[in-house]
PDB file of N, CA and C in Angstrom:
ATOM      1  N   UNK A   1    -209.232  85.533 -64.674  1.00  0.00           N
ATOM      2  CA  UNK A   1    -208.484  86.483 -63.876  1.00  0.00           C
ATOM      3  C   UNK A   1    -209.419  87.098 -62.838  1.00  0.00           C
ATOM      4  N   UNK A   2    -209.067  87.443 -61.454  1.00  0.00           N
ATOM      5  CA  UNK A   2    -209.527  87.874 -60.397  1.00  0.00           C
ATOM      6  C   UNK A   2    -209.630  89.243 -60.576  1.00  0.00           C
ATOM      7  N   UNK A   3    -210.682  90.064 -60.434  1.00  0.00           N
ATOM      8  CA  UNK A   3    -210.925  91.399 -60.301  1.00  0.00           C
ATOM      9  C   UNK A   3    -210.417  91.848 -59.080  1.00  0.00           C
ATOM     10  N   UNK A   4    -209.165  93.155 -59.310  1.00  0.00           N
ATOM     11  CA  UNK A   4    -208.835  93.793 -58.066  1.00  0.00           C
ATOM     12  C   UNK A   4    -209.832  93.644 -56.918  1.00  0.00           C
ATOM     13  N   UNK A   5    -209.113  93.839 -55.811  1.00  0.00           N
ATOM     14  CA  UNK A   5    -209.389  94.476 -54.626  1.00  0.00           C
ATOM     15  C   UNK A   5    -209.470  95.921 -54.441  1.00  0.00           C
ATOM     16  N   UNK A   6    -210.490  96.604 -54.132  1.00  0.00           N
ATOM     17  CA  UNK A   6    -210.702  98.299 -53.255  1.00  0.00           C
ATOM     18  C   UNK A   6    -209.572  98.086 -51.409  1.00  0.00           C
ATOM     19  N   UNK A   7    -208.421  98.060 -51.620  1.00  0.00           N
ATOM     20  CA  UNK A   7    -208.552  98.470 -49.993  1.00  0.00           C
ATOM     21  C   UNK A   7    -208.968  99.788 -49.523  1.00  0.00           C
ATOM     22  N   UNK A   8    -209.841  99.685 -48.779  1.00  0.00           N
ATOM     23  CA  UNK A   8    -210.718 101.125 -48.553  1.00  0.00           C
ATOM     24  C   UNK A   8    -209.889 101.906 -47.128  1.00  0.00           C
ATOM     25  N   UNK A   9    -209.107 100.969 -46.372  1.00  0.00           N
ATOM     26  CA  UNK A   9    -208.541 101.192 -45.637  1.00  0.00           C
ATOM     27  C   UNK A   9    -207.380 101.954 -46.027  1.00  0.00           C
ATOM     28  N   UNK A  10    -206.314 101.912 -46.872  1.00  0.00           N
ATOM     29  CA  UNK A  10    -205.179 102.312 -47.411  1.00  0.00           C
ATOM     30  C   UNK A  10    -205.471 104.466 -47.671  1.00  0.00           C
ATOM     31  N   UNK A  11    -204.522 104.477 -46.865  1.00  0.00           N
ATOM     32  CA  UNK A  11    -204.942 106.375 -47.352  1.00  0.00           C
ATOM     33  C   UNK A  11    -203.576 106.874 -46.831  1.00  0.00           C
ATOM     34  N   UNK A  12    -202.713 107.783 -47.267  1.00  0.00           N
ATOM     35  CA  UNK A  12    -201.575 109.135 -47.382  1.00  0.00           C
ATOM     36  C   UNK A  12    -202.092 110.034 -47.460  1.00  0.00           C
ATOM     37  N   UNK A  13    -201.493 110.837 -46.842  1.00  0.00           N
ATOM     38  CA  UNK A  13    -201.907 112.159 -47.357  1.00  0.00           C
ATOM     39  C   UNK A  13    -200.555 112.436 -48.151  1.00  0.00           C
ATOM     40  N   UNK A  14    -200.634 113.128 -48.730  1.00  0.00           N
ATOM     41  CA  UNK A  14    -199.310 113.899 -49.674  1.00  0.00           C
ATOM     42  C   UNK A  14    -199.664 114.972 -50.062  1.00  0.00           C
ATOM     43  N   UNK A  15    -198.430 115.540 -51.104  1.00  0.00           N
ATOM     44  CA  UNK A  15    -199.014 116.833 -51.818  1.00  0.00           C
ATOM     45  C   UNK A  15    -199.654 116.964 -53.217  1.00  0.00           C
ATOM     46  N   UNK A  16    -199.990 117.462 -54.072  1.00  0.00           N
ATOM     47  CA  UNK A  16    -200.752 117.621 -55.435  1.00  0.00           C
ATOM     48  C   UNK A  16    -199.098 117.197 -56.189  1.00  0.00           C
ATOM     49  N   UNK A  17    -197.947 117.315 -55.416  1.00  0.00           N
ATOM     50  CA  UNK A  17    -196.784 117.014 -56.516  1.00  0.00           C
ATOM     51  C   UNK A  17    -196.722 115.683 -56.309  1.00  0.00           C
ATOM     52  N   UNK A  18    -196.627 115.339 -55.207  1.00  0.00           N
ATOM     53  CA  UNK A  18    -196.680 113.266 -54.860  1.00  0.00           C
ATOM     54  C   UNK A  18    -197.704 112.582 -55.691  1.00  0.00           C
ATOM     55  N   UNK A  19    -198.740 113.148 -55.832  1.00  0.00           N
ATOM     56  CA  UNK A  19    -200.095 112.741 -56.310  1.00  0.00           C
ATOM     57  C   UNK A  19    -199.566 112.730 -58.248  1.00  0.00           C
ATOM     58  N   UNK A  20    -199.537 113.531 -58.639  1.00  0.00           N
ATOM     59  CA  UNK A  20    -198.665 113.796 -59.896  1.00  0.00           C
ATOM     60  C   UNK A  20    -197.571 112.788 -60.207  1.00  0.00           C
ATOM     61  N   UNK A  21    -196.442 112.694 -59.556  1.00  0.00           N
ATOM     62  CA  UNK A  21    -195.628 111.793 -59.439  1.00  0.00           C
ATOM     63  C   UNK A  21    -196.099 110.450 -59.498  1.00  0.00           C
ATOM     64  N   UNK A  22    -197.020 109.879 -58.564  1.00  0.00           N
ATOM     65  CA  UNK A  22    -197.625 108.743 -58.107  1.00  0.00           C
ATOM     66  C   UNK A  22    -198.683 108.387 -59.871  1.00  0.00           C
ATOM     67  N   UNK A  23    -199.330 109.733 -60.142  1.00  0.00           N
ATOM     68  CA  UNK A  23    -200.167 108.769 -61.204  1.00  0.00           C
ATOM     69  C   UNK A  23    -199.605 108.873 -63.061  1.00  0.00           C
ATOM     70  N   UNK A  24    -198.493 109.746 -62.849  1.00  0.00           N
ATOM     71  CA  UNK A  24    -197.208 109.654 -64.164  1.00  0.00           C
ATOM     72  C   UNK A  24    -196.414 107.993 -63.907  1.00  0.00           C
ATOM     73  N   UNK A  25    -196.211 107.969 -62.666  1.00  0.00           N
ATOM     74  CA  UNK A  25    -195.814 106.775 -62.375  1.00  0.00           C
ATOM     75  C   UNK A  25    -196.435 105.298 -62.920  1.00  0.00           C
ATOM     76  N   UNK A  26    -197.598 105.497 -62.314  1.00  0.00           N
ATOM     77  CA  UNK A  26    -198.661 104.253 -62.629  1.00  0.00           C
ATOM     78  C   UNK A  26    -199.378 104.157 -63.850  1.00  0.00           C
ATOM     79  N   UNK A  27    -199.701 105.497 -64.481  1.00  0.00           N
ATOM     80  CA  UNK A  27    -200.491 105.154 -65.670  1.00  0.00           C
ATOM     81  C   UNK A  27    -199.820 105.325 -66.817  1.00  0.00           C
ATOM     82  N   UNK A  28    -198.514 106.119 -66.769  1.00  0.00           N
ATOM     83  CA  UNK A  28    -198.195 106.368 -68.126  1.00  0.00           C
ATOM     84  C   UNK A  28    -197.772 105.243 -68.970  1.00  0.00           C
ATOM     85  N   UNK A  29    -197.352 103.950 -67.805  1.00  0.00           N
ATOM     86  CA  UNK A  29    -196.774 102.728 -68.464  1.00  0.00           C
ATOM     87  C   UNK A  29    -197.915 101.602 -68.739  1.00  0.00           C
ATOM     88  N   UNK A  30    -198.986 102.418 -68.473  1.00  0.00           N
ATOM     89  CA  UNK A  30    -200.333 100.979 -68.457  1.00  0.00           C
ATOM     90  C   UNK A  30    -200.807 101.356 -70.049  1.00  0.00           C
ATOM     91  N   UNK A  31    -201.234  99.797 -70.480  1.00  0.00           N
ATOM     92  CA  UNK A  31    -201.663  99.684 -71.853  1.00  0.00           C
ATOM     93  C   UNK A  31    -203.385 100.507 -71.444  1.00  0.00           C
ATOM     94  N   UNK A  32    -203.907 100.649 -72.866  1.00  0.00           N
ATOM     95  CA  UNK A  32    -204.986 101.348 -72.851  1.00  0.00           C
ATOM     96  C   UNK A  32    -205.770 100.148 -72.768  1.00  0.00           C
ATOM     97  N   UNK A  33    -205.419  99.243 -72.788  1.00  0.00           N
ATOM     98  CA  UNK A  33    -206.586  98.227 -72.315  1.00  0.00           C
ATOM     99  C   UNK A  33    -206.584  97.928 -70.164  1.00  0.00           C
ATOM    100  N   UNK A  34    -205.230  98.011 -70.241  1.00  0.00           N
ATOM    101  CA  UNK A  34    -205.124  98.445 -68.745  1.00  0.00           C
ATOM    102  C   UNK A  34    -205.980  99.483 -67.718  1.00  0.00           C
ATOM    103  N   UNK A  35    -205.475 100.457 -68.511  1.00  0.00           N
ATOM    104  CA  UNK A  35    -206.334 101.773 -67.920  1.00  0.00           C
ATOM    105  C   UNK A  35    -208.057 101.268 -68.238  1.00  0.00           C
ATOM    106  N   UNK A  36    -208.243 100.780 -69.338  1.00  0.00           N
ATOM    107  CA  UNK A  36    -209.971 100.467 -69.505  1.00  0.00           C
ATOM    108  C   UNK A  36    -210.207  99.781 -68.368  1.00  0.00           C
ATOM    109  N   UNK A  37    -209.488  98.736 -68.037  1.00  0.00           N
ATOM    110  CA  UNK A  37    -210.077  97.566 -67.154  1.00  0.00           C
ATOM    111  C   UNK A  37    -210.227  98.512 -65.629  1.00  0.00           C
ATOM    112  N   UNK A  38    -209.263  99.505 -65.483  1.00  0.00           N
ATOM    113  CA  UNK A  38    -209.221  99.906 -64.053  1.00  0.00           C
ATOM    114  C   UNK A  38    -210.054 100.875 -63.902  1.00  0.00           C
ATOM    115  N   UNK A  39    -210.940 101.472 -65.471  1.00  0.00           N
ATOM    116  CA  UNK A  39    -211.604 102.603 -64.958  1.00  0.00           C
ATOM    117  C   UNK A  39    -212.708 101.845 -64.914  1.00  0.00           C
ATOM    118  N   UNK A  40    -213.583 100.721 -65.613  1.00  0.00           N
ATOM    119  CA  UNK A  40    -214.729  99.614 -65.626  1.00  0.00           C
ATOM    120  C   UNK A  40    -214.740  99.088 -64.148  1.00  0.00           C
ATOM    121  N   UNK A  41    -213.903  98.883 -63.023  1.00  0.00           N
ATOM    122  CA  UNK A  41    -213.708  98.847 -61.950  1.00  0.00           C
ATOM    123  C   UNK A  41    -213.821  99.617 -61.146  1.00  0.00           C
ATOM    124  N   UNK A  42    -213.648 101.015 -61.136  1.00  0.00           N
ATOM    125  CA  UNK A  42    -213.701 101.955 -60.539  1.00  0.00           C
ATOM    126  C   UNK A  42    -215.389 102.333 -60.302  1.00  0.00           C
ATOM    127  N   UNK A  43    -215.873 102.357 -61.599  1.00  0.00           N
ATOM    128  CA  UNK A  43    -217.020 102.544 -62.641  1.00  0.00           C
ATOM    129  C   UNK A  43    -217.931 101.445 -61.213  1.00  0.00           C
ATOM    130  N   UNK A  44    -217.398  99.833 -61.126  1.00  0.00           N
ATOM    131  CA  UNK A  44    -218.762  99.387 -60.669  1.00  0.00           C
ATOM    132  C   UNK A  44    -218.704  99.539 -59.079  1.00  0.00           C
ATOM    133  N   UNK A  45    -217.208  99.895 -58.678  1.00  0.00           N
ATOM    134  CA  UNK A  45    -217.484 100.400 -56.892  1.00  0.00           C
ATOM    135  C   UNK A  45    -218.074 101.468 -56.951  1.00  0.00           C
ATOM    136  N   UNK A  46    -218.169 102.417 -57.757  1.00  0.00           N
ATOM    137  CA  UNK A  46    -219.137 103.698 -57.321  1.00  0.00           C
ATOM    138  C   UNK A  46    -220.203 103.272 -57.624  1.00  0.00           C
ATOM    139  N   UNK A  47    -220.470 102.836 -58.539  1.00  0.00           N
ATOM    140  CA  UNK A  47    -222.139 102.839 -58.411  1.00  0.00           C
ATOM    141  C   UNK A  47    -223.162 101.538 -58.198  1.00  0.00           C
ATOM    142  N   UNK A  48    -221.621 100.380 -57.669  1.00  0.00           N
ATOM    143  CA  UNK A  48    -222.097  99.394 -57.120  1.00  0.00           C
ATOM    144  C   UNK A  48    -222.634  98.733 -57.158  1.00  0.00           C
ATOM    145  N   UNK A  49    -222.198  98.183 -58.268  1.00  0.00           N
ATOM    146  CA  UNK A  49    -222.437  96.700 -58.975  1.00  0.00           C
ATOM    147  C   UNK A  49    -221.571  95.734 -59.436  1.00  0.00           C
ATOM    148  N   UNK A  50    -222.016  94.626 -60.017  1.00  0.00           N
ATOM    149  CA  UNK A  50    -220.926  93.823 -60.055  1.00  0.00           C
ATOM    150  C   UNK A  50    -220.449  93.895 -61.177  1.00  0.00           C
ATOM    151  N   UNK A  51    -218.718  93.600 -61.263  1.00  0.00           N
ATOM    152  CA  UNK A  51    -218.012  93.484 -62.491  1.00  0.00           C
ATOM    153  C   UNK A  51    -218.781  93.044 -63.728  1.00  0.00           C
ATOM    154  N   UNK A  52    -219.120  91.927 -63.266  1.00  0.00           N
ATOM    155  CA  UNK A  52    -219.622  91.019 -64.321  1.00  0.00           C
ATOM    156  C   UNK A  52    -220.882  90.802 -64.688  1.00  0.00           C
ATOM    157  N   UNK A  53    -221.749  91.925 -64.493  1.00  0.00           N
ATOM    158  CA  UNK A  53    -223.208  91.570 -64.004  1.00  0.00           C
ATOM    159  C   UNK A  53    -223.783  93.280 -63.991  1.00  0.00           C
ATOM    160  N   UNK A  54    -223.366  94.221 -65.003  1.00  0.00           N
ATOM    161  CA  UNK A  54    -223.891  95.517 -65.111  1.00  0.00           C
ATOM    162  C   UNK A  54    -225.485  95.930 -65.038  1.00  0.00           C
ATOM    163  N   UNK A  55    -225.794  96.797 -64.818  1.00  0.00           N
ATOM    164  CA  UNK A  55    -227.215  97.202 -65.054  1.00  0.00           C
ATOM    165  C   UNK A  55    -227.572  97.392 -66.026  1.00  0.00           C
ATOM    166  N   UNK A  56    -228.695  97.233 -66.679  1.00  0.00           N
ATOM    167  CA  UNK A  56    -229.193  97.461 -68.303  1.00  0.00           C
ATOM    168  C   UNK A  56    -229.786  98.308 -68.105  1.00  0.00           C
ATOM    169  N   UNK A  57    -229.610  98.706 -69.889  1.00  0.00           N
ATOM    170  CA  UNK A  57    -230.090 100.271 -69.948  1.00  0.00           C
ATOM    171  C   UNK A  57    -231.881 100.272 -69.837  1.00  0.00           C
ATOM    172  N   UNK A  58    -232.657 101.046 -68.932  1.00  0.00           N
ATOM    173  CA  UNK A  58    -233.480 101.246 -68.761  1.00  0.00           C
ATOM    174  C   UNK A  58    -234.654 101.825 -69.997  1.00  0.00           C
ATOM    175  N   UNK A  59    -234.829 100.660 -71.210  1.00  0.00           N
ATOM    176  CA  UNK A  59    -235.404 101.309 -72.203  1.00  0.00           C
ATOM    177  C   UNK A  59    -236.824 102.375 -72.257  1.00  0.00           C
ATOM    178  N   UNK A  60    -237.338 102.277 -71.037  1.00  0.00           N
ATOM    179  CA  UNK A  60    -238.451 102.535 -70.832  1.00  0.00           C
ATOM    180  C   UNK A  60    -238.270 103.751 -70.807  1.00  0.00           C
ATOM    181  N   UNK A  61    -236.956 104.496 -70.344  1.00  0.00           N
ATOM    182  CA  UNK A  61    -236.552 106.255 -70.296  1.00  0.00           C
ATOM    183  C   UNK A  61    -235.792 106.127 -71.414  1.00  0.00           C
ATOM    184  N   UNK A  62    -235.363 106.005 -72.119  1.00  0.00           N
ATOM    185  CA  UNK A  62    -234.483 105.863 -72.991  1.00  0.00           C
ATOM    186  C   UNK A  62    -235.003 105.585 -74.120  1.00  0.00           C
ATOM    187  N   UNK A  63    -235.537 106.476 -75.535  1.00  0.00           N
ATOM    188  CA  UNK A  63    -235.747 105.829 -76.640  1.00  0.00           C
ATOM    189  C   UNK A  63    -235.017 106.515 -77.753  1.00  0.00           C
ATOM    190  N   UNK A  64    -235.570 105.673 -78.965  1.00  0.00           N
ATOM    191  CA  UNK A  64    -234.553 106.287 -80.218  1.00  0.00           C
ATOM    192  C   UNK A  64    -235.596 107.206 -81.059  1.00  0.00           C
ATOM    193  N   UNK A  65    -235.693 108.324 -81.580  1.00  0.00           N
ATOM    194  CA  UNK A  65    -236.787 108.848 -82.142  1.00  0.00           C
ATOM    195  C   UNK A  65    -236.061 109.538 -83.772  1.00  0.00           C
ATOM    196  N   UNK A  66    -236.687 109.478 -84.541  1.00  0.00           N
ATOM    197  CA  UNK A  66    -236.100 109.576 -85.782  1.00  0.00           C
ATOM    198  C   UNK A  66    -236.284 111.318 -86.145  1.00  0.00           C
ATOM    199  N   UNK A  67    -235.182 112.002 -86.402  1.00  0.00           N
ATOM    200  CA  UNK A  67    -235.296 113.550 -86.334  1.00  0.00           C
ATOM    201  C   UNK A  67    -236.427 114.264 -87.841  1.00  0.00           C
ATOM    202  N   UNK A  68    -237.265 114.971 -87.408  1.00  0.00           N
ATOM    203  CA  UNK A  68    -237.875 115.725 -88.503  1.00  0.00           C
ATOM    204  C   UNK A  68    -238.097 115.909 -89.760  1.00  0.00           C
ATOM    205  N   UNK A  69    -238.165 115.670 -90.901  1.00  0.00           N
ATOM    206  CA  UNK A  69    -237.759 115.869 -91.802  1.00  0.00           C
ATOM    207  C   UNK A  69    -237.728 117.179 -92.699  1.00  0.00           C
ATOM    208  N   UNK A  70    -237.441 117.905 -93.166  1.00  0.00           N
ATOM    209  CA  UNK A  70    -238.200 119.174 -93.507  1.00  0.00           C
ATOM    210  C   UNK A  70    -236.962 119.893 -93.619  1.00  0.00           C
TER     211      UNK A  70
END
């Protein structure tokens, strides 16, 4: 399956009630695997990367440390 398109061009203005309307409309009927796929999409145009091809976690900042004992 083909990963959406961003048209970056596409824009309305409306009001906060159209906007409401518009996303009761669209999401309330999407499966939760739906909504996953469109927010994982959303997810790699902002920070711009590819669908299929994420950034790994940077272990070098990132470690696991075992808490205190005591």
């Amino acid at each position: 399956m083909e990963a959406p398109r961003l048209d970056r061009t596409a824009f309305r203005a409306g009001s906060f009630a159209d906007a409401d309307d518009h996303y009761r409309h669209d999401w309330r009927h999407a499966t939760p695997a739906e909504r996953l796929r469109a927010a994982r999409y959303l997810i790699s145009v902002a920070f711009r990367f590819e669908l299929n091809n994420p950034p790994r976690l940077d272990r070098s900042v990132f470690s696991v440390r075992a808490w205190p004992r005591g």
